[in-house]
Protein backbone atom coordinates (compact mmCIF):
# COMPACT_ATOMS: atom_id res chain seq x y z
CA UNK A 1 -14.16 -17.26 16.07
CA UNK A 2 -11.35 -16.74 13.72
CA UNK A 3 -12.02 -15.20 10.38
CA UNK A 4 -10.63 -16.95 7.28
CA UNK A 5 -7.48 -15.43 5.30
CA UNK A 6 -10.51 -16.10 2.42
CA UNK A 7 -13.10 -14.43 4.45
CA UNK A 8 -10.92 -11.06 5.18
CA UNK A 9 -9.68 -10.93 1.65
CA UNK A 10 -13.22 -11.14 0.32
CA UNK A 11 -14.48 -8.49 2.46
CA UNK A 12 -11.34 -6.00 2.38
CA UNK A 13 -11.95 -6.21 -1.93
CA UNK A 14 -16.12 -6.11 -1.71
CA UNK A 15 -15.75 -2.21 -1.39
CA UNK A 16 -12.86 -2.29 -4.80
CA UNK A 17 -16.10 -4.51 -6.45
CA UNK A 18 -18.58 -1.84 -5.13
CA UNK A 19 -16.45 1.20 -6.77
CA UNK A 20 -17.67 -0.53 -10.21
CA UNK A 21 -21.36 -1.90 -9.38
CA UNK A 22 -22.79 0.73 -8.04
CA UNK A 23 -22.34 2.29 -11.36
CA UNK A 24 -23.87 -0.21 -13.30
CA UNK A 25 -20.66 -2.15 -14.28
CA UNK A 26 -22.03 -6.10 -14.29
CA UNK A 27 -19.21 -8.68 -12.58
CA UNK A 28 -18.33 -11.63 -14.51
CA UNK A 29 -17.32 -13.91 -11.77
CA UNK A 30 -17.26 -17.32 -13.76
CA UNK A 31 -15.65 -18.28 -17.33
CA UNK A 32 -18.91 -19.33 -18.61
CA UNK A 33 -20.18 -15.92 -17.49
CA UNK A 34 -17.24 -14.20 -19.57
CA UNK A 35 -18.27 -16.11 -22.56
CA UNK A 36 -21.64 -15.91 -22.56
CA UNK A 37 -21.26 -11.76 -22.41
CA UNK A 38 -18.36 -11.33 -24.64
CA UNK A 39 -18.43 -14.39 -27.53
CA UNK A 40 -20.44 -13.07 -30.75
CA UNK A 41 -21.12 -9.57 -28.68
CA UNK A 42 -23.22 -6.92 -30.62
CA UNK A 43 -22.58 -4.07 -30.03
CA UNK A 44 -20.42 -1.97 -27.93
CA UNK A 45 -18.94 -3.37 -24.50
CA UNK A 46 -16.53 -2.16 -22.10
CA UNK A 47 -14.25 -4.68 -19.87
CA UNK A 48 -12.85 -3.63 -16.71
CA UNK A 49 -10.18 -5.89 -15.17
CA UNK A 50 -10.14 -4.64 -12.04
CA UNK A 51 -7.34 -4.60 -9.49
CA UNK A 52 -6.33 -4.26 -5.55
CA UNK A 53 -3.65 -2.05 -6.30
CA UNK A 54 -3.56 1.73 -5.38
CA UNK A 55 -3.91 2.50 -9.68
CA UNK A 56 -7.03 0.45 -9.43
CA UNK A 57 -7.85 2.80 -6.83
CA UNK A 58 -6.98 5.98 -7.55
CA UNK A 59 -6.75 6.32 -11.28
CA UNK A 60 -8.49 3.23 -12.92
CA UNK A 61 -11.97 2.83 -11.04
CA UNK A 62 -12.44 7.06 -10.70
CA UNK A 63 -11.32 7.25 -14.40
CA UNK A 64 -14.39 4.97 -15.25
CA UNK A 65 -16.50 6.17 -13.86
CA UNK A 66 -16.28 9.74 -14.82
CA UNK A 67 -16.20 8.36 -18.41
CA UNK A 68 -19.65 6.49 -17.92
CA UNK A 69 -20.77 9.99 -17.13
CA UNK A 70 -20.56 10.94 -20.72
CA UNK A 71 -23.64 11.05 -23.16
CA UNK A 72 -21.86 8.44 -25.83
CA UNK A 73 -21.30 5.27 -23.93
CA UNK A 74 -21.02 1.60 -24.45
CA UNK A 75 -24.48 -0.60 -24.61
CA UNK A 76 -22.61 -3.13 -21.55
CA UNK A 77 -20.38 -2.78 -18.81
CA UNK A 78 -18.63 -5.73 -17.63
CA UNK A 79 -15.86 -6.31 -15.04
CA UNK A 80 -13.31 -9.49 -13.90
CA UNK A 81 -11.33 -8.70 -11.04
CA UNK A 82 -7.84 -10.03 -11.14
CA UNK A 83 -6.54 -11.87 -8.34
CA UNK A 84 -10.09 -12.94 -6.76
CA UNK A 85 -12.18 -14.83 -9.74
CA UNK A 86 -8.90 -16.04 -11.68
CA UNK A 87 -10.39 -18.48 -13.76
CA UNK A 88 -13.08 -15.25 -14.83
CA UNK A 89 -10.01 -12.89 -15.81
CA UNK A 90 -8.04 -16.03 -17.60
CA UNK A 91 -10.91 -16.18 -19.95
CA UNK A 92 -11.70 -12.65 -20.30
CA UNK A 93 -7.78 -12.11 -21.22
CA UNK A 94 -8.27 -14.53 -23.82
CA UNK A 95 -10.16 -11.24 -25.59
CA UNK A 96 -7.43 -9.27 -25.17
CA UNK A 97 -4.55 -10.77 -27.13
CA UNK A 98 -2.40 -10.13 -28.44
CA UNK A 99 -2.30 -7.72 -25.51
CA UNK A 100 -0.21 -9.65 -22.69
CA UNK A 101 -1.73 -9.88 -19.37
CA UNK A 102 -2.07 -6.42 -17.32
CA UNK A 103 -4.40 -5.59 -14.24
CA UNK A 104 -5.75 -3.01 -13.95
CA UNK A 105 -6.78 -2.69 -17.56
CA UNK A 106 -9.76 -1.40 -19.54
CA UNK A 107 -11.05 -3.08 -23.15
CA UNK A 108 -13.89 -1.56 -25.04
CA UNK A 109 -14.71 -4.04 -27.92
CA UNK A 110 -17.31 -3.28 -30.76
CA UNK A 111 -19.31 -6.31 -32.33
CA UNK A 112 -17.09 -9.04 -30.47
CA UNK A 113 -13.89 -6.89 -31.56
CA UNK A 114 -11.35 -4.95 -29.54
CA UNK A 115 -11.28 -1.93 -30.58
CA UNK A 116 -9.27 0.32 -27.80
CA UNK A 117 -7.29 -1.45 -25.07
CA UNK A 118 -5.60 0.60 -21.74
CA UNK A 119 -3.14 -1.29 -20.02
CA UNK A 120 -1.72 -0.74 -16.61
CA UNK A 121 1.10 0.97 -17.46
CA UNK A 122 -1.01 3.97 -19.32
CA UNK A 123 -3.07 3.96 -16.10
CA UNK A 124 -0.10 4.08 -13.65
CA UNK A 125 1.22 6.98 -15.27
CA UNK A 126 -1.89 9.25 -15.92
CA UNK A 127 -4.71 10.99 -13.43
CA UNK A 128 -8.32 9.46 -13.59
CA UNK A 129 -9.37 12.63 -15.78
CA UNK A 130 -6.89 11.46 -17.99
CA UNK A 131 -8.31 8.11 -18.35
CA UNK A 132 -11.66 9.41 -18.57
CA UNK A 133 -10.57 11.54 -21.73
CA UNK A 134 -8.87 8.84 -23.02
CA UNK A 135 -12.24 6.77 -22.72
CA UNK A 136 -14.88 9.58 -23.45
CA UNK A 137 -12.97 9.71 -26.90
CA UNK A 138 -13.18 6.28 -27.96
CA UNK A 139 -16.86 6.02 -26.82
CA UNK A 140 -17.27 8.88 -29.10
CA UNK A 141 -15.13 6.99 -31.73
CA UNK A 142 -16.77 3.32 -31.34
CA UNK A 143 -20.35 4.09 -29.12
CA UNK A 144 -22.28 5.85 -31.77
């Protein structure tokens, strides 16, 4: 029995998903999810769009989660992954303008607001400590 182009992708990106579960990162998989999560939010939230790509990989996801290792962090973790629940990432990008579209990309909002936004291009170009400074400071900034 053949596997599915479907089937393969899904299992090839469940370990990508895993990198951000497994630290307590929740998956909004459905628009209605997105909304229910991020419309009116109290608090502080962070939004991972998550990627296939090797920056996803190597800088974005690691980057993360050393941040989340920090005392000052934010009261939710969320997650969309780009490219597998589309109609999930459309809506969560609504959040983000006037930033344009960008995956892999992290968002920390503060009562509904965003409040620091990393696009791909200042992941592609920095380490996964960098990020993680980069995030550690505006948890420290917005998460207390």
């Amino acid at each position: 029995m053949s596997m599915s182009f479907e089937s393969y992708m899904k299992d090839m990106v469940q370990p990508m998903r895993d990198d951000l579960t497994r630290i307590g990162v929740t998956e909004l998989r459905t628009p209605e999810e997105v909304v229910e999560n991020l419309e009116g939010s109290k608090g502080t939230a962070l939004v991972i769009v998550n990627s296939v790509c090797g920056c996803a990989a190597g800088q974005c996801r690691p980057g993360v989660a050393k941040a989340l290792q920090n005392e000052v962090k934010p009261d939710q973790l969320f997650t969309v992954f780009a490219g597998q629940d589309k109609e999930a990432t459309a809506k969560a990008r609504e959040y983000l303008a006037p930033y344009p579209p960008s995956s892999p990309s992290i968002a920390l909002f503060k009562d509904g607001q965003l409040v620091h936004f990393i696009q791909r291009h200042q992941i592609e170009d920095r380490s996964a400590d960098m990020i993680a400074a980069d995030l550690v400071g505006a948890f420290e900034n917005y998460c207390k």
